[in-house]
Protein backbone atom coordinates (compact mmCIF):
# COMPACT_ATOMS: atom_id res chain seq x y z
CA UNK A 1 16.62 2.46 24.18
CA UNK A 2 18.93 3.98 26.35
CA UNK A 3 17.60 7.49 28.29
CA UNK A 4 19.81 10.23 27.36
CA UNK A 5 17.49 13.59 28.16
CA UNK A 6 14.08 13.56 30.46
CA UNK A 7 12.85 15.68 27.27
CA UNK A 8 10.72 13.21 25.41
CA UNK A 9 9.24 15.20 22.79
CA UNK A 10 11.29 13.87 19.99
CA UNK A 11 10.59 9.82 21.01
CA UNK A 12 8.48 7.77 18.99
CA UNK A 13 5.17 7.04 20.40
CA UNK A 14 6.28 3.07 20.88
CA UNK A 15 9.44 4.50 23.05
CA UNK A 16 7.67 6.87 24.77
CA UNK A 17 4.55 3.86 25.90
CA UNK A 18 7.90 1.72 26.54
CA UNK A 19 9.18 4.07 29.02
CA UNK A 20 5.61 5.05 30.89
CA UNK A 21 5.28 1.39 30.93
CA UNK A 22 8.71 1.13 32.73
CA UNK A 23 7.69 3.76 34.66
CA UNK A 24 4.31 2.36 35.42
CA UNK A 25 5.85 -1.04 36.28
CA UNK A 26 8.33 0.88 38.65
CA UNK A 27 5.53 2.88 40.51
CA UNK A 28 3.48 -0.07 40.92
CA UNK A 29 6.39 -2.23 42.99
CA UNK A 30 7.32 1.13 44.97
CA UNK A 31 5.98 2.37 48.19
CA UNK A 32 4.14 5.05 46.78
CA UNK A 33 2.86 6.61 49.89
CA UNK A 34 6.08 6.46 51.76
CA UNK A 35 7.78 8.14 48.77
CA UNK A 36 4.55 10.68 48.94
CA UNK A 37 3.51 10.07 45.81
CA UNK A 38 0.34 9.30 46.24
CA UNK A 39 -1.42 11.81 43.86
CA UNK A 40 0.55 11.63 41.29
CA UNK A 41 1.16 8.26 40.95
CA UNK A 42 -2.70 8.37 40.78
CA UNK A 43 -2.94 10.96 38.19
CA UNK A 44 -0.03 8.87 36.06
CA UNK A 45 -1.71 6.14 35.63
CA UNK A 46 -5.02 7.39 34.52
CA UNK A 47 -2.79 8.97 31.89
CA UNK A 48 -1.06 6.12 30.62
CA UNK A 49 -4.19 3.45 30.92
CA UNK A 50 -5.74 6.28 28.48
CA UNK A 51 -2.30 6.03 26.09
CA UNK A 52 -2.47 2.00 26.44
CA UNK A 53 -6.41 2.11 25.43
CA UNK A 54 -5.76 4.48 22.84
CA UNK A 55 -2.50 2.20 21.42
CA UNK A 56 -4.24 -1.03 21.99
CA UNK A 57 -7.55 0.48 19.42
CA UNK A 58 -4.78 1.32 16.76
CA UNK A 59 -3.41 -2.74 16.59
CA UNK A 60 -4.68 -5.17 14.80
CA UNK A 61 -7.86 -6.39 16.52
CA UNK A 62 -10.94 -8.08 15.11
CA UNK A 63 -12.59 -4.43 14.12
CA UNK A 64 -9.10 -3.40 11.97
CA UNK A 65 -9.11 -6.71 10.30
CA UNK A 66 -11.61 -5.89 7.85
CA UNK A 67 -10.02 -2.59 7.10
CA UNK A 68 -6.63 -4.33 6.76
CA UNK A 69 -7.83 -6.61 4.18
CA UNK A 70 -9.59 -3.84 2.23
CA UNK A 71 -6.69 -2.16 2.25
CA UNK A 72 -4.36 -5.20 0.84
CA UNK A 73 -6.95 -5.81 -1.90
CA UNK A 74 -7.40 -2.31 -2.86
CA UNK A 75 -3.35 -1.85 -3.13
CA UNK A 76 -3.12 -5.23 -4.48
CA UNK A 77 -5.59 -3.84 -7.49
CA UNK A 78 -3.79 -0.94 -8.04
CA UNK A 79 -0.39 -2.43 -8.99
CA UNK A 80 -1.72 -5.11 -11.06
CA UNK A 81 -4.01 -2.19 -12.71
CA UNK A 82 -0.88 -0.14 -13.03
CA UNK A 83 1.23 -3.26 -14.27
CA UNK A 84 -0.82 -4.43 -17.01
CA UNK A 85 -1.02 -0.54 -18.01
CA UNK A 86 2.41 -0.27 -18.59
CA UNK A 87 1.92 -3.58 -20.20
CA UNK A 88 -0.52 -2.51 -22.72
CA UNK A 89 1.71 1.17 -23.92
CA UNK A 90 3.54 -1.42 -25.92
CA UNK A 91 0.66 -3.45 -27.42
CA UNK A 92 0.76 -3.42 -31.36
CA UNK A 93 -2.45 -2.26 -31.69
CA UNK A 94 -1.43 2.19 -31.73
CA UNK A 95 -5.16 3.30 -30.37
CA UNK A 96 -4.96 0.22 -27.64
CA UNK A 97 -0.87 1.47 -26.69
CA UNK A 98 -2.30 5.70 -26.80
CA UNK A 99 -5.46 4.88 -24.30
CA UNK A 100 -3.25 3.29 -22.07
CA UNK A 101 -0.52 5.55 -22.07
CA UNK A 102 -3.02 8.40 -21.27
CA UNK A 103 -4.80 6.25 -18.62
CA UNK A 104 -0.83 6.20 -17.31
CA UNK A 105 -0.81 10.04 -16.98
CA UNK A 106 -3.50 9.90 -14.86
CA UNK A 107 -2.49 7.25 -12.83
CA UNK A 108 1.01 8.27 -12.30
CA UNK A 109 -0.64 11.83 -10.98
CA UNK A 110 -1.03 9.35 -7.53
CA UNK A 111 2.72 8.67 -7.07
CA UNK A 112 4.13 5.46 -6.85
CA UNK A 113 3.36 5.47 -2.88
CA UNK A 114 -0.17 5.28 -2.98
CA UNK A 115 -1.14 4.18 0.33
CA UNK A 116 -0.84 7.08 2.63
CA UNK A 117 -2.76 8.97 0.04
CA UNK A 118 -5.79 6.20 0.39
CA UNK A 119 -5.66 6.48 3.89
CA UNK A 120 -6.36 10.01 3.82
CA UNK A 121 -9.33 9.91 1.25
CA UNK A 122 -10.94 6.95 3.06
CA UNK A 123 -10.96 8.83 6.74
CA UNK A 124 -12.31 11.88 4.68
CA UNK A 125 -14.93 9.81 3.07
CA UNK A 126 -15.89 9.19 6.77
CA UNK A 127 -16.64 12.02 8.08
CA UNK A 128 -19.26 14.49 7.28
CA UNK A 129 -19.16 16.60 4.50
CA UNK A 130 -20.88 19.22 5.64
């Protein structure tokens, strides 16, 4: 990635935590306290081992795992479900092919991206309702 503006509000998080790393990396091999920046080299990198802890909860670690392969099976059930749906609005039996095709309206309200609607409605199903 190559630094064009000191503004880095538009950067993607992983750009942004590759450039405080840099930075980090650069503070730690520097002579901090001739270059009198003692303070806020001290205030920096409370900051960024805060972003790194934060970054480091959101990869795949032995706690997402679980979640992860919920979330494979639960997708994985959906498009077979939907599949074998459109599979069955051509079946020669007429009240088999109408139950599915209206079982196909209500699916289809969901989009054909599901995921980022499932991720929403489990993290509400988290916390409290009242």
């Amino acid at each position: 990635m190559l630094i064009k503006s000191t503004n880095v509000n538009n950067a993607r998080l992983m750009d942004f935590y590759q450039v405080m790393n840099l930075t980090a990396g650069y503070l730690s091999i520097e002579n901090i306290v001739a270059l009198q920046l003692t303070t806020v080299a001290a205030e920096f990198n409370a900051a960024f081992a805060s972003l790194d802890k934060a970054l480091k909860q959101a990869q795949k670690t032995g706690y997402t795992e679980s979640i992860i392969a919920a979330d494979e099976a639960r997708d994985n059930f959906f498009s077979g479900f939907t599949g074998s749906l459109r599979g069955m609005t051509r079946f020669p039996d007429a009240e088999i092919a109408q139950s599915a095709q209206k079982l196909m309206v209500v699916t289809e309200k969901y989009g054909q991206r599901i995921t980022p609607d499932c991720h929403s409605v489990k993290n509400r199903q988290r916390s409290p309702i009242w």
